[in-house]
C-alpha atoms as a PDB file:
ATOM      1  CA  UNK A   1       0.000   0.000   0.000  1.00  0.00           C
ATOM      2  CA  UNK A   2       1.254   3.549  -0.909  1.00  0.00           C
ATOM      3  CA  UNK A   3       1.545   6.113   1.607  1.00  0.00           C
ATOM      4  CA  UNK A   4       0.698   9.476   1.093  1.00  0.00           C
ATOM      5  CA  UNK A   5       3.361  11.508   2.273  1.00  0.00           C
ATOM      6  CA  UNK A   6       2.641  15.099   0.413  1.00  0.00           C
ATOM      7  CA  UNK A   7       1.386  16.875   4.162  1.00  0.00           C
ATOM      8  CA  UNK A   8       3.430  14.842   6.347  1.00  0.00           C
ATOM      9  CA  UNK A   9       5.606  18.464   6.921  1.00  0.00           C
ATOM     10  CA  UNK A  10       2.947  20.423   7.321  1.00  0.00           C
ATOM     11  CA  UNK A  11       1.342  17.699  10.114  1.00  0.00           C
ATOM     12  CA  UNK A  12       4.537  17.478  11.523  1.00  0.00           C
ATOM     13  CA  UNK A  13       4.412  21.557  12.060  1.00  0.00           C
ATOM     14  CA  UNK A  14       1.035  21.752  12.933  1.00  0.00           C
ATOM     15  CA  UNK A  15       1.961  19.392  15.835  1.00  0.00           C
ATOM     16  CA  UNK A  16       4.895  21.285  17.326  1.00  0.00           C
ATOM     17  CA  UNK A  17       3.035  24.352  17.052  1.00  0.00           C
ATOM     18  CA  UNK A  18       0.722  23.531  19.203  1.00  0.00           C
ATOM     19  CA  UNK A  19       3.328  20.944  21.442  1.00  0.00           C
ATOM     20  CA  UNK A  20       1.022  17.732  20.598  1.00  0.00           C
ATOM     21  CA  UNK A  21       4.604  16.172  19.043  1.00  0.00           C
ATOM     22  CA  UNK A  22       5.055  14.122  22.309  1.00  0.00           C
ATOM     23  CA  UNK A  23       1.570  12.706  22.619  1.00  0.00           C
ATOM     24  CA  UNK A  24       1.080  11.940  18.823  1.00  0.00           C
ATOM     25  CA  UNK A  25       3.967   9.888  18.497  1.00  0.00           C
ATOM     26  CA  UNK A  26       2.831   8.211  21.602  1.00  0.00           C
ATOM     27  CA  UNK A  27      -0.753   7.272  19.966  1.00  0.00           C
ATOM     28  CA  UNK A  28       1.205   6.579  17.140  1.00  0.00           C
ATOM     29  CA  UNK A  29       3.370   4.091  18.726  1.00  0.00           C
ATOM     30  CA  UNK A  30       0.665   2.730  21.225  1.00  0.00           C
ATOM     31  CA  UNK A  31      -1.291  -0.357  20.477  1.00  0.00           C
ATOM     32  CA  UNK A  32      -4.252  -0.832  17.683  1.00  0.00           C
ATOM     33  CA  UNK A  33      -7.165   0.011  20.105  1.00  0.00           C
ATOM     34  CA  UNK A  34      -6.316   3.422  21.215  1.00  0.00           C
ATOM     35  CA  UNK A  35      -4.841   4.279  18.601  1.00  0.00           C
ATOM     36  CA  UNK A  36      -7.985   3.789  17.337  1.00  0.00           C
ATOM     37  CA  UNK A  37      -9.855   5.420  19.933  1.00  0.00           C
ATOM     38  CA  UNK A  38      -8.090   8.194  19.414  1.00  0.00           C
ATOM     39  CA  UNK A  39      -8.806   8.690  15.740  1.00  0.00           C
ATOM     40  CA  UNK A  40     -12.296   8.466  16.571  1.00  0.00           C
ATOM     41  CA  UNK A  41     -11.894  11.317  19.400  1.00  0.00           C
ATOM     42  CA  UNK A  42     -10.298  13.389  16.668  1.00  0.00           C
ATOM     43  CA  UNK A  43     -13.271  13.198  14.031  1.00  0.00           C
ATOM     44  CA  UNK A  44     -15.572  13.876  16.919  1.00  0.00           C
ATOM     45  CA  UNK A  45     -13.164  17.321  17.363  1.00  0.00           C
ATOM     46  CA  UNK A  46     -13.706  17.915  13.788  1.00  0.00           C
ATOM     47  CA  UNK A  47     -16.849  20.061  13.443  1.00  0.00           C
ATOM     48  CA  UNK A  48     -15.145  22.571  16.365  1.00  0.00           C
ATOM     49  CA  UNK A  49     -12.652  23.393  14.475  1.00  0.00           C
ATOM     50  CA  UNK A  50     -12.232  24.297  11.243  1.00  0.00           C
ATOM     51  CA  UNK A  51      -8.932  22.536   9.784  1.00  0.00           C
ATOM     52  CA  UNK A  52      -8.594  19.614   7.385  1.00  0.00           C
ATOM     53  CA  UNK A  53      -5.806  18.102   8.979  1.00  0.00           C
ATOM     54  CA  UNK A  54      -6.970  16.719  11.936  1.00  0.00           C
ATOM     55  CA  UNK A  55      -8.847  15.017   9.918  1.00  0.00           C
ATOM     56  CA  UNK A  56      -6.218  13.459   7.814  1.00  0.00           C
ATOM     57  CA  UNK A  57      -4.092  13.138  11.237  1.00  0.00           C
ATOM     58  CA  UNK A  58      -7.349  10.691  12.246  1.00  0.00           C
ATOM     59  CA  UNK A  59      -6.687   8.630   9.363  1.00  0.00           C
ATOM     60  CA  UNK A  60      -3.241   8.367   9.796  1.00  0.00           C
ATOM     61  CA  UNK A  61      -4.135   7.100  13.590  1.00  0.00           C
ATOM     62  CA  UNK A  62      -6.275   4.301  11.977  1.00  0.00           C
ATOM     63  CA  UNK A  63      -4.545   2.910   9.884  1.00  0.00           C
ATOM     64  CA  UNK A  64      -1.390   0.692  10.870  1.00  0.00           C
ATOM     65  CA  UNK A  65       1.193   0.682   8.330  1.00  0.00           C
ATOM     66  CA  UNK A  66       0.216   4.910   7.916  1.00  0.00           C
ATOM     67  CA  UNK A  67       0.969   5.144  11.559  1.00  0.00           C
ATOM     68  CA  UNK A  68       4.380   3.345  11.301  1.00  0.00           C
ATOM     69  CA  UNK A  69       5.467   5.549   8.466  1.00  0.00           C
ATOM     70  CA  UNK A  70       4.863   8.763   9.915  1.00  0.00           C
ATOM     71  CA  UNK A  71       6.488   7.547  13.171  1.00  0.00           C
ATOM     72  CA  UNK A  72       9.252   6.798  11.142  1.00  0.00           C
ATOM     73  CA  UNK A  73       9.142  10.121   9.330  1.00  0.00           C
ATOM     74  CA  UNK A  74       9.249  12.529  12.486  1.00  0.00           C
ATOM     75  CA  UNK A  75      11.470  10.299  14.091  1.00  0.00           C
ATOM     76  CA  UNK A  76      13.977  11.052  11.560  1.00  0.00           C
ATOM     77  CA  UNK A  77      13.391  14.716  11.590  1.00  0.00           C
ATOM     78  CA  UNK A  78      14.868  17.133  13.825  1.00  0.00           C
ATOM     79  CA  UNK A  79      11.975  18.849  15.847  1.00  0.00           C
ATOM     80  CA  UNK A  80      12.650  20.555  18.894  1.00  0.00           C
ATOM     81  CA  UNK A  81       9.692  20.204  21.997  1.00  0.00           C
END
């Protein structure tokens, strides 16, 4: 399966803006069921605010192998907490 990777640095931003770095690579490294759980938090957020990419940050949290590669991704980037 092909992972999208076009927003991944503007997720990655978007989540050291607003310090959730630390606790998204947690849910992103946690098991299936909260990770899961916490997608579903996220589209419940999604009518209070307007922004797409919590959205798409949802998905990511669902699926498996998407959640592995972005874990991968800002692992190997520099961000500072």
């Amino acid at each position: 399966m092909q992972v999208n990777q076009y927003n991944w640095n503007q997720w990655a931003q978007y989540l050291q803006q607003y310090h959730l770095m630390g606790l998204f690579r947690f849910l992103l490294d946690a098991a299936g069921p909260v990770r899961v759980i916490a997608a579903q938090s996220l589209y419940l957020t999604q009518p209070f605010f307007r922004n797409s990419i919590i959205g798409q940050l949802a998905e990511v949290l669902e699926d498996s192998e998407k959640s592995k590669a972005f874990l991968e991704f800002v692992n190997n980037k520099e961000f500072i907490e």
